[in-house]
C-alpha atoms as a PDB file:
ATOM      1  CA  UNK A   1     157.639   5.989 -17.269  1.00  0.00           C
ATOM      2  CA  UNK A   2     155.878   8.950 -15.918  1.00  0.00           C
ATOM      3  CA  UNK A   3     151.903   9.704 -16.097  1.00  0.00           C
ATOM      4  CA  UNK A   4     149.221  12.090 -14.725  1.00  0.00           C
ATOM      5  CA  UNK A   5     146.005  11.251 -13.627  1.00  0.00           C
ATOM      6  CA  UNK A   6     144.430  14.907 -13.966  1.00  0.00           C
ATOM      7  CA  UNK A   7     140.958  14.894 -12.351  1.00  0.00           C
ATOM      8  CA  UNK A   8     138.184  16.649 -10.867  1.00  0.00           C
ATOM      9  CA  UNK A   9     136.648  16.995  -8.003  1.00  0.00           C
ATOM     10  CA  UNK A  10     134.217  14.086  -7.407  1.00  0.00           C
ATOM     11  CA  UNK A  11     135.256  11.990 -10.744  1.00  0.00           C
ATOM     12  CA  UNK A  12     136.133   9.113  -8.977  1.00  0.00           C
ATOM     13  CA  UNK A  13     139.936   9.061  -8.498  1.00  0.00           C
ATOM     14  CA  UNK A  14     139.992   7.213  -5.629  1.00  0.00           C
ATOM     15  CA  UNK A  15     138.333   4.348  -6.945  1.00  0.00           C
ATOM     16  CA  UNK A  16     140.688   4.605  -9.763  1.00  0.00           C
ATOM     17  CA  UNK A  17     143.629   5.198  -8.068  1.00  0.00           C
ATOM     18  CA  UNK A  18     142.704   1.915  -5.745  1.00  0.00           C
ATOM     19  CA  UNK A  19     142.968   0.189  -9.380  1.00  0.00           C
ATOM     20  CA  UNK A  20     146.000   1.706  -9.736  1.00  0.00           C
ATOM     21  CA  UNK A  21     147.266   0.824  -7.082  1.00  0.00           C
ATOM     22  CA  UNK A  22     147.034  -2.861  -7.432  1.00  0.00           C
ATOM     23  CA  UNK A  23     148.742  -3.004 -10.862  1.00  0.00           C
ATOM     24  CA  UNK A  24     152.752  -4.702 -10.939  1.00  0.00           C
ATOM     25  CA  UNK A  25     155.519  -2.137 -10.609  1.00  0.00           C
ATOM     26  CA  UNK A  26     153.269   1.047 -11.086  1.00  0.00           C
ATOM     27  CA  UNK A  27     153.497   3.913  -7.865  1.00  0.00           C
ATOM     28  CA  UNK A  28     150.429   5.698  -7.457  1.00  0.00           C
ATOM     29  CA  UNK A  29     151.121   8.784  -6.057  1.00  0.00           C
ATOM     30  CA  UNK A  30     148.607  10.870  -4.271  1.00  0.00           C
ATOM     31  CA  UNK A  31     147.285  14.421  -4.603  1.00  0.00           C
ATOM     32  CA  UNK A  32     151.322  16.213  -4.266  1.00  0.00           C
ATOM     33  CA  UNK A  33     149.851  19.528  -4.537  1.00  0.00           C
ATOM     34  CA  UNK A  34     147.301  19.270  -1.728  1.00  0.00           C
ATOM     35  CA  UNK A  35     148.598  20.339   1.648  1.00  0.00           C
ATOM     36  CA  UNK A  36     145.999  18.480   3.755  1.00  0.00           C
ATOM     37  CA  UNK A  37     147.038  15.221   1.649  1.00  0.00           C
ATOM     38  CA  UNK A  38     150.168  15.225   1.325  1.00  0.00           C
ATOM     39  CA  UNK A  39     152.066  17.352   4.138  1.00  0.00           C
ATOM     40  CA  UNK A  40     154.984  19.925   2.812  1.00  0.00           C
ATOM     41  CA  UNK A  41     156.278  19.447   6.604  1.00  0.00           C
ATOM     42  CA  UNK A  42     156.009  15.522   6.692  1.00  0.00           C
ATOM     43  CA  UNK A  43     156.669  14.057   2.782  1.00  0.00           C
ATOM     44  CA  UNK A  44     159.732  15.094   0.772  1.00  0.00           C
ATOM     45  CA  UNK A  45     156.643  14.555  -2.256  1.00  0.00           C
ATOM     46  CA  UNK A  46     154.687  17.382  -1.716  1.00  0.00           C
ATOM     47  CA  UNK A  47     155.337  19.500  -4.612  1.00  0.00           C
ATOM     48  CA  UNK A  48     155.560  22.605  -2.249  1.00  0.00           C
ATOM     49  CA  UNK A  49     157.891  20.964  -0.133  1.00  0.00           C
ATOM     50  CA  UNK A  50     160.296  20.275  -3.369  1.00  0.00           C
ATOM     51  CA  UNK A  51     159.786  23.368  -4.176  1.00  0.00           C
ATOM     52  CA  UNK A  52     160.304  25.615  -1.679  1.00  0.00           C
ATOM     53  CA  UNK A  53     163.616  23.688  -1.322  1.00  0.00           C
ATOM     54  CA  UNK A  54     164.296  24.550  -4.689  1.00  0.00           C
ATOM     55  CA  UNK A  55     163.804  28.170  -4.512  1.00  0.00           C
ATOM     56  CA  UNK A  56     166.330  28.012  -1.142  1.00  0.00           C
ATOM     57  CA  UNK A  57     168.631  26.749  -2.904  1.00  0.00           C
ATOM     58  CA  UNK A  58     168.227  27.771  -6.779  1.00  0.00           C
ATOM     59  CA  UNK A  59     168.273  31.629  -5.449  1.00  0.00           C
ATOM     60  CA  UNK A  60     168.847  33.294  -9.043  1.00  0.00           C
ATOM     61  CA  UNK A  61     166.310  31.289 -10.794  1.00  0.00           C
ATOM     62  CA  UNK A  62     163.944  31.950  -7.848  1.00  0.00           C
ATOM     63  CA  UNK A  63     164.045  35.971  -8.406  1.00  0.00           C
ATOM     64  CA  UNK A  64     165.104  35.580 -12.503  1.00  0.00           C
ATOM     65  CA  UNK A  65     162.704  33.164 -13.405  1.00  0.00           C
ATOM     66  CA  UNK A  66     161.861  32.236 -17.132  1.00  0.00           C
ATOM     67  CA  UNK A  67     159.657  29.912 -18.673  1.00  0.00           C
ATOM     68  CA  UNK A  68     162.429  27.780 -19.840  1.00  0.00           C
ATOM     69  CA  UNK A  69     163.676  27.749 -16.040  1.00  0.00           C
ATOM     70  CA  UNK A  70     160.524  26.966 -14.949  1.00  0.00           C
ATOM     71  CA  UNK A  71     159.840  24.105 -17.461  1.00  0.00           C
ATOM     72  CA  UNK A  72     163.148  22.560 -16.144  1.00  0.00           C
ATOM     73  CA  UNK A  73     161.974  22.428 -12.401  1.00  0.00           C
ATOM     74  CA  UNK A  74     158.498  20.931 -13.204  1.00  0.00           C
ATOM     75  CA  UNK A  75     160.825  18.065 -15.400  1.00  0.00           C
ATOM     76  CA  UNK A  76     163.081  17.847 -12.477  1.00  0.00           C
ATOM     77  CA  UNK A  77     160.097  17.561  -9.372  1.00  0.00           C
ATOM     78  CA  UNK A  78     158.517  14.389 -11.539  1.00  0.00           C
ATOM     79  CA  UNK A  79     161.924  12.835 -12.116  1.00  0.00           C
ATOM     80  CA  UNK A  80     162.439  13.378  -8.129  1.00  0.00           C
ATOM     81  CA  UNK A  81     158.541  11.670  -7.907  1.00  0.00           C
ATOM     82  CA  UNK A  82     159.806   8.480  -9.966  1.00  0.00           C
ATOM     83  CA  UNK A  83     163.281   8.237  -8.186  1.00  0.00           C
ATOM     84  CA  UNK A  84     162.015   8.294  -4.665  1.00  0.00           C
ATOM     85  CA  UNK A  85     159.003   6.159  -5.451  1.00  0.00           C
ATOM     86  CA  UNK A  86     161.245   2.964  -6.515  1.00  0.00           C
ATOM     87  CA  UNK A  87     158.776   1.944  -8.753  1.00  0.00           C
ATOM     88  CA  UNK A  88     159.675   1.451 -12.895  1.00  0.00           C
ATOM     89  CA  UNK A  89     155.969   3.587 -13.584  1.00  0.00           C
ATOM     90  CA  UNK A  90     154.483   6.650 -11.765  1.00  0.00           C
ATOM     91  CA  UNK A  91     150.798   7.879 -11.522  1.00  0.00           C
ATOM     92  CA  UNK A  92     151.015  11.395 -10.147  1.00  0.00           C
ATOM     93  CA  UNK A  93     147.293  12.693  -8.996  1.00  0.00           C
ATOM     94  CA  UNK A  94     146.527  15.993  -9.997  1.00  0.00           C
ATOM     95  CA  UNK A  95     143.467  17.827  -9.912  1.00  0.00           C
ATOM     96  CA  UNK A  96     142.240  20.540 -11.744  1.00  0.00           C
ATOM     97  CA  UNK A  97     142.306  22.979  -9.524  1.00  0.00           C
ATOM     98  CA  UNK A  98     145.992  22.517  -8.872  1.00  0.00           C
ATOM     99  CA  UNK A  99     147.395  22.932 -12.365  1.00  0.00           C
ATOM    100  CA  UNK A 100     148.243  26.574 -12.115  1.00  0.00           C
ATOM    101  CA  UNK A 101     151.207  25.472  -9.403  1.00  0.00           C
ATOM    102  CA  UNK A 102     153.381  24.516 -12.306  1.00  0.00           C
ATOM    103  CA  UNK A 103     152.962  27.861 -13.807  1.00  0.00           C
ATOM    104  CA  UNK A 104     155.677  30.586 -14.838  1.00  0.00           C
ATOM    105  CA  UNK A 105     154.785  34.370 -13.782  1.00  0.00           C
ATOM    106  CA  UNK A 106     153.336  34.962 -17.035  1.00  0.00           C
ATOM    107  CA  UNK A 107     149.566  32.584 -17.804  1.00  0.00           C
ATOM    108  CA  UNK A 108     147.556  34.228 -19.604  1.00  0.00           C
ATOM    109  CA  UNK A 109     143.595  32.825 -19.322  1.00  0.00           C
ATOM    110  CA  UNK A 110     143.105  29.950 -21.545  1.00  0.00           C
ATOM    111  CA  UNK A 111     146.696  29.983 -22.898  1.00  0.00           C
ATOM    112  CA  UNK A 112     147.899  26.555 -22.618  1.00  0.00           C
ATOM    113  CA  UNK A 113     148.837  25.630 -18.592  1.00  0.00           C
ATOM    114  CA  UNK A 114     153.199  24.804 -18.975  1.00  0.00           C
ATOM    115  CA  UNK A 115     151.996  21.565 -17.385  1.00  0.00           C
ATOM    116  CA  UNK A 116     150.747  19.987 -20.713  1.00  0.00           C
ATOM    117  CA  UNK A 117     153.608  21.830 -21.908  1.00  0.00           C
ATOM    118  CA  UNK A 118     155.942  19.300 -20.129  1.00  0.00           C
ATOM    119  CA  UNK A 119     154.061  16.062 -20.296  1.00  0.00           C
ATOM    120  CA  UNK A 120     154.262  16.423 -24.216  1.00  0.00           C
ATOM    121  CA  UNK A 121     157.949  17.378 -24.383  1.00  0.00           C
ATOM    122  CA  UNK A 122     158.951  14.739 -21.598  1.00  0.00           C
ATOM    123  CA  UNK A 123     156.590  12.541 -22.932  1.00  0.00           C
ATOM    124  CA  UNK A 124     154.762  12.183 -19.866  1.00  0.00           C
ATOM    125  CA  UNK A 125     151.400  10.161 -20.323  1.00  0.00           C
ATOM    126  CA  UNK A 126     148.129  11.754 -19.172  1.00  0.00           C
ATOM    127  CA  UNK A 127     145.002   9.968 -18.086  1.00  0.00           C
ATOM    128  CA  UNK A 128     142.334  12.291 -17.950  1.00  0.00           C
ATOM    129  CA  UNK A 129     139.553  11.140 -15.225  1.00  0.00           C
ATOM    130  CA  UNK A 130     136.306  13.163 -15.734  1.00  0.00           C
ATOM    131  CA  UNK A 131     132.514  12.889 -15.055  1.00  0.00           C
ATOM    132  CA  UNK A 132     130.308  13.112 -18.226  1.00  0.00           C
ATOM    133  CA  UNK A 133     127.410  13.859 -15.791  1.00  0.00           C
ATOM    134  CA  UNK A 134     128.542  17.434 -14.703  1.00  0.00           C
ATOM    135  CA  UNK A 135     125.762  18.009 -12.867  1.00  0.00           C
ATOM    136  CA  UNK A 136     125.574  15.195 -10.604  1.00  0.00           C
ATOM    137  CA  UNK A 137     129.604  16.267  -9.707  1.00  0.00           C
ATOM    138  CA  UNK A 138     128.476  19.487  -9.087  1.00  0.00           C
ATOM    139  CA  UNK A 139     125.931  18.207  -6.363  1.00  0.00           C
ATOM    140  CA  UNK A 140     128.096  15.783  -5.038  1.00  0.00           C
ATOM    141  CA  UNK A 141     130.707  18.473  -4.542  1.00  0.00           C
ATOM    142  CA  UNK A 142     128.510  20.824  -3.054  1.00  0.00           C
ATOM    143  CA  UNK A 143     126.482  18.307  -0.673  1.00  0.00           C
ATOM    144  CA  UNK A 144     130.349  17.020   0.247  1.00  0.00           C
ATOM    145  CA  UNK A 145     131.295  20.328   1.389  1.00  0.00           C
ATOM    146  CA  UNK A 146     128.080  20.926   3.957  1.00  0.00           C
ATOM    147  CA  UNK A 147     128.155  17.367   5.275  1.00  0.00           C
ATOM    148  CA  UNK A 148     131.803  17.729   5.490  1.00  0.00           C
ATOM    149  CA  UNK A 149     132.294  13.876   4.235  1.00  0.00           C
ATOM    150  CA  UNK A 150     134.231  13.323   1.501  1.00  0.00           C
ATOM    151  CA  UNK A 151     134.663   9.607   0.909  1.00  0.00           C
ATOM    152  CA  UNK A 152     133.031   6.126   2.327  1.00  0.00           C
ATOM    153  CA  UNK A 153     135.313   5.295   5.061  1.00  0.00           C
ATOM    154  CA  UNK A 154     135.353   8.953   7.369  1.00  0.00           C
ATOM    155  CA  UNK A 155     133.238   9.755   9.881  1.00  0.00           C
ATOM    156  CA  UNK A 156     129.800  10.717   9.568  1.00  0.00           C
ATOM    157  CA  UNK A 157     128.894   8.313   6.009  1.00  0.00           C
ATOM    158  CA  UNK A 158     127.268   5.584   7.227  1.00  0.00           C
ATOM    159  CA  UNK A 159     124.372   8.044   7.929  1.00  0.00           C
ATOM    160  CA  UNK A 160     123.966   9.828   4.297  1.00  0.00           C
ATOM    161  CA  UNK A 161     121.949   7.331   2.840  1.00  0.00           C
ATOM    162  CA  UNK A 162     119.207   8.748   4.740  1.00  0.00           C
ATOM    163  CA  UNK A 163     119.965  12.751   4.572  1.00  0.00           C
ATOM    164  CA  UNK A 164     117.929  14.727   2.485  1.00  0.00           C
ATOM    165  CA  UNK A 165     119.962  18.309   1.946  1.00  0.00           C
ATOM    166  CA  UNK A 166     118.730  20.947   0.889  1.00  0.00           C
ATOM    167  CA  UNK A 167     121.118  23.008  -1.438  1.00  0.00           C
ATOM    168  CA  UNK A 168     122.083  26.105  -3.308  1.00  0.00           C
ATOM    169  CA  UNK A 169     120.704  25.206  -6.740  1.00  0.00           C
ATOM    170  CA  UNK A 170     122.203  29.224  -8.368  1.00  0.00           C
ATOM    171  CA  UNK A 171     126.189  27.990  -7.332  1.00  0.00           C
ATOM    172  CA  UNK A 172     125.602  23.936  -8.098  1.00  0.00           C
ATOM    173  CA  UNK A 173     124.092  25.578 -11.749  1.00  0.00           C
ATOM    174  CA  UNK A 174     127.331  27.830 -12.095  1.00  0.00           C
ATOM    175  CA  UNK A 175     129.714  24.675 -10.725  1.00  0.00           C
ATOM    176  CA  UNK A 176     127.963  22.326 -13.259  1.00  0.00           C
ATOM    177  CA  UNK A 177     128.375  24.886 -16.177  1.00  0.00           C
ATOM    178  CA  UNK A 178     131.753  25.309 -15.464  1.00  0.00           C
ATOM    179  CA  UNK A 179     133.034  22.253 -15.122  1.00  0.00           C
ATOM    180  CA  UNK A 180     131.683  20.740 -18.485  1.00  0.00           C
ATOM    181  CA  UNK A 181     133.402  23.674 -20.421  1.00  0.00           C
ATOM    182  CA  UNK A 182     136.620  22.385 -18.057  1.00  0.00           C
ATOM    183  CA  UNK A 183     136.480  18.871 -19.184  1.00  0.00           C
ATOM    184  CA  UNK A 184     135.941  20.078 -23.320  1.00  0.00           C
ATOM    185  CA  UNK A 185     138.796  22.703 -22.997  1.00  0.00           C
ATOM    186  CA  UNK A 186     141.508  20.283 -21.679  1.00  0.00           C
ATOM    187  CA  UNK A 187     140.726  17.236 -24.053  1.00  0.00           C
ATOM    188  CA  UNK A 188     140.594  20.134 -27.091  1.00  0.00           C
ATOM    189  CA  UNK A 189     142.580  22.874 -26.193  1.00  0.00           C
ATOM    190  CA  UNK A 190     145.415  22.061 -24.029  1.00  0.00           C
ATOM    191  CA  UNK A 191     146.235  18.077 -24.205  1.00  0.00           C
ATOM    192  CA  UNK A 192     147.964  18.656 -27.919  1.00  0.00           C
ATOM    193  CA  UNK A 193     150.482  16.235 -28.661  1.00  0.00           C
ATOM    194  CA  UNK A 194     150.817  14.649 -25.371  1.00  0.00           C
ATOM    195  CA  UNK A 195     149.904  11.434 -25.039  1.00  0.00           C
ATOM    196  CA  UNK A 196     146.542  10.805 -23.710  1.00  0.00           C
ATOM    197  CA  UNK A 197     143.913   8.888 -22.400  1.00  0.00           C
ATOM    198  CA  UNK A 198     140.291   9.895 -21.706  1.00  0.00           C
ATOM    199  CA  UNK A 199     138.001   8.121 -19.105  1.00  0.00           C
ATOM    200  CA  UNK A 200     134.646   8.904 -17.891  1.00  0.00           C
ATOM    201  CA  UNK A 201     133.698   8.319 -14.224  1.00  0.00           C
ATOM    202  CA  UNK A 202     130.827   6.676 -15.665  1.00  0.00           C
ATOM    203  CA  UNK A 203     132.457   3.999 -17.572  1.00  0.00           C
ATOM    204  CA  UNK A 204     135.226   3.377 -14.430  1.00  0.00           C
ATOM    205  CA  UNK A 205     132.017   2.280 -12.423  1.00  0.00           C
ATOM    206  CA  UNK A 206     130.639   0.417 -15.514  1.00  0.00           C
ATOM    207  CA  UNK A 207     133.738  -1.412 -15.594  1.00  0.00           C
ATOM    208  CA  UNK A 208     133.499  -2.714 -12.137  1.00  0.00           C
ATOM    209  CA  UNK A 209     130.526  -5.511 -13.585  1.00  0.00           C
ATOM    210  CA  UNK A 210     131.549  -5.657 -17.043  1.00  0.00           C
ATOM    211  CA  UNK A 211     134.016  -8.669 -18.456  1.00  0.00           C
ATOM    212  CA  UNK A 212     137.659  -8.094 -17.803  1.00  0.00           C
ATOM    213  CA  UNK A 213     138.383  -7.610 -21.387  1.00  0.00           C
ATOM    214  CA  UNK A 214     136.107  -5.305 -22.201  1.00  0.00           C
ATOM    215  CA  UNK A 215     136.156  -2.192 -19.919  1.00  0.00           C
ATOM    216  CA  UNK A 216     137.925   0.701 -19.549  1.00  0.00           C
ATOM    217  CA  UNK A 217     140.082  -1.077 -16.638  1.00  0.00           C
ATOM    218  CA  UNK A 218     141.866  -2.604 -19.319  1.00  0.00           C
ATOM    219  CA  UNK A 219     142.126   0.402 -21.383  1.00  0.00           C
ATOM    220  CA  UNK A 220     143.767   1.832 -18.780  1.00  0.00           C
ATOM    221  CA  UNK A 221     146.472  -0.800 -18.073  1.00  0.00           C
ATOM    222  CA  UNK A 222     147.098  -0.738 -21.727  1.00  0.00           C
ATOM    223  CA  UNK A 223     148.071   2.968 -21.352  1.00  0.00           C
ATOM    224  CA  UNK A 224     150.201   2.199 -18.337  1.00  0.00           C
ATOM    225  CA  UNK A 225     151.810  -0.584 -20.469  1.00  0.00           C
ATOM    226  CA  UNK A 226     151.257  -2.853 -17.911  1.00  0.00           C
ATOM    227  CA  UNK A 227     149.228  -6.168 -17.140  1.00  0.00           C
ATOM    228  CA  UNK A 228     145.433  -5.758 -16.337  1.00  0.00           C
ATOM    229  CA  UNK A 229     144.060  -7.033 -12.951  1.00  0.00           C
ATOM    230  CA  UNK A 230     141.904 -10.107 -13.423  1.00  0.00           C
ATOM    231  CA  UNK A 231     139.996  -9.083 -10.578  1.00  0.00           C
ATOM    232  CA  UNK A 232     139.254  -5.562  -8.407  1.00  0.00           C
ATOM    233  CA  UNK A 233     137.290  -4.717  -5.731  1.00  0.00           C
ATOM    234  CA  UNK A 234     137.733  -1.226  -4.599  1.00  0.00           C
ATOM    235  CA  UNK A 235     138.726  -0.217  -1.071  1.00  0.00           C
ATOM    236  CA  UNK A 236     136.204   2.835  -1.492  1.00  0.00           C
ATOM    237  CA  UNK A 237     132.161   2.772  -2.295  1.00  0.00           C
ATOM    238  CA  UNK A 238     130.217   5.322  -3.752  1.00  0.00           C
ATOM    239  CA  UNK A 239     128.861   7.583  -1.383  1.00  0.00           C
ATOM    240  CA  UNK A 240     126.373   9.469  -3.763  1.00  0.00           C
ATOM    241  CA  UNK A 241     122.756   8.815  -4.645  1.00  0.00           C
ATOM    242  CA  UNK A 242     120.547   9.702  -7.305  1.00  0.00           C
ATOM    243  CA  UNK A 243     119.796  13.365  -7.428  1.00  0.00           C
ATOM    244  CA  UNK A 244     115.811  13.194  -6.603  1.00  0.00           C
ATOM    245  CA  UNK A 245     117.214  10.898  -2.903  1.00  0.00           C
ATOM    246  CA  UNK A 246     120.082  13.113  -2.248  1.00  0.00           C
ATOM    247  CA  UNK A 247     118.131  16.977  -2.824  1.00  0.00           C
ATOM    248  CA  UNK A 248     115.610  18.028  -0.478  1.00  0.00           C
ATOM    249  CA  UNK A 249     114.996  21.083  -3.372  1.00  0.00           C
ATOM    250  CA  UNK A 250     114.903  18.880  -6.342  1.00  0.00           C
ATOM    251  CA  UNK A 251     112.322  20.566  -7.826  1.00  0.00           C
ATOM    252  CA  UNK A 252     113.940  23.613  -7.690  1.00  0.00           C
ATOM    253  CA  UNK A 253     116.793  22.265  -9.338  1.00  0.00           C
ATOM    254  CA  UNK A 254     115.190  20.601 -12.366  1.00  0.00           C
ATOM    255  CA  UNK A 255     113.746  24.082 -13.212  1.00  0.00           C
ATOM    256  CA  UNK A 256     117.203  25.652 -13.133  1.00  0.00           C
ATOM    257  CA  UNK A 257     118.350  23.094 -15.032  1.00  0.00           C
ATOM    258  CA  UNK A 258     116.090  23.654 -18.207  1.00  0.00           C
ATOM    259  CA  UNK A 259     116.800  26.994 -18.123  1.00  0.00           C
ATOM    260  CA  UNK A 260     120.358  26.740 -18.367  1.00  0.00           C
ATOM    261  CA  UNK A 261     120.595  23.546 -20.862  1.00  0.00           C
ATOM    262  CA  UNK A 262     121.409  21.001 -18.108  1.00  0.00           C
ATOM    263  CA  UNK A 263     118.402  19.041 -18.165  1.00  0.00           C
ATOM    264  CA  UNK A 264     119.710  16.149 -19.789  1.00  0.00           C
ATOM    265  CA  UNK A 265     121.640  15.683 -16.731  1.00  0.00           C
ATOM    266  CA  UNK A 266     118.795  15.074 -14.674  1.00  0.00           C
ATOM    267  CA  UNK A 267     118.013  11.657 -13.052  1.00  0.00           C
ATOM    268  CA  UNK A 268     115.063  10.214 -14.700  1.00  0.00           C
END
């Protein structure tokens, strides 16, 4: 069995995938389509690895390419994923921003990406990771980006818990906006009649002091068809803290945020 954990940036999929991770039998794969994680030089799973050794040696479809061609090599790349991995279930990671390498030549905006094309017809299983709170991903993103720290465990986070930053409140607005019409458009628009699971970063970190039977851990495992973990404790902590500790502006942003209907999102 193959699935998708589609995500954003900042959502939480590491802490997920660490759940994943620990569950019998199941492969979590990590972000294929991400050079600087998985290296088209080093892995045979990077999906531009697979497939520039597809166009060497699938010349004609290469320069003749059709929509029915191309549906055939994203089938083939995650039947390649769940050979090598030697594991009954798969859990590819895929982020938003890396759906449009499974397109055709032809992708119109807002037409339906051929990637939820595929995971319907294949019946490929899609768990959609996403933070309700699109503004607080928005500022985590952006804050990420000038510190240059991404998770708990690099260099440089042990001191963020006492760095005020000051940041760009016009691009974390436009960010924030545009991720939360994201997140509606792909559980409305595009998901169809694939099968599919919704989760909220919110309730993933929720689950991690809730009973075992009644979070969202389990709701995953029930998707994956697979056992739940009695117990988790994440390899990764949460780096991020609330909006008014983490933004030396905060003012600033609060006003931006009423005047473009995020203020609900604020910390209170």
């Amino acid at each position: 069995m193959k699935f998708i954990m589609l995500s954003h940036e900042r959502s939480g999929s590491h802490l997920l995938g660490d759940y994943i991770a620990t569950l019998s039998d199941v492969a979590r794969i990590d972000e294929v389509c991400n050079p600087a994680t998985v290296s088209p030089i080093e892995s045979p799973r990077s999906f531009h690895r697979f497939k520039y050794e597809w166009l060497v040696s699938e010349r004609d479809a290469a320069l003749m390419a059709s929509y029915s061609q191309q549906c055939a090599f994203v089938s083939r790349y995650f039947d390649f994923l769940h050979n090598q991995s030697g594991r009954r279930k798969i859990v590819v990671d895929i982020k938003y921003g890396h759906v449009h390498n499974f397109e055709w030549v032809w992708n119109p905006p807002f037409r339906r990406p051929l990637l939820f094309h595929v995971a319907q017809t294949d019946g490929i299983g899609i768990l959609h990771l996403f933070r309700h709170n699109v503004l607080e991903a928005a500022v985590s993103a952006h804050l990420a980006v000038a510190r240059q720290v991404w998770h708990s465990w690099e260099p440089g986070a042990a001191t963020i818990a006492a760095d005020k930053q000051k940041i760009n409140v016009s691009t974390v607005i436009q960010h924030a906006l545009l991720l939360r019409e994201q997140n509606q458009w792909i559980a409305t628009n595009w998901v169809g009649g694939a099968k599919y699971l919704p989760i909220t970063y919110e309730d993933l970190v929720a689950s991690l002091s809730a009973p075992a039977n009644e979070n969202c851990l389990s709701k995953i495992s029930d998707f994956l068809k697979v056992a739940p973990k009695e117990s988790f404790v994440p390899k990764s902590t949460k780096l991020a803290r609330p909006l008014p500790e983490a933004v030396a502006n905060y003012d600033e942003l609060c006003l931006a945020c009423e005047r473009a209907g995020l203020a609900d999102f604020l910390s209170r």
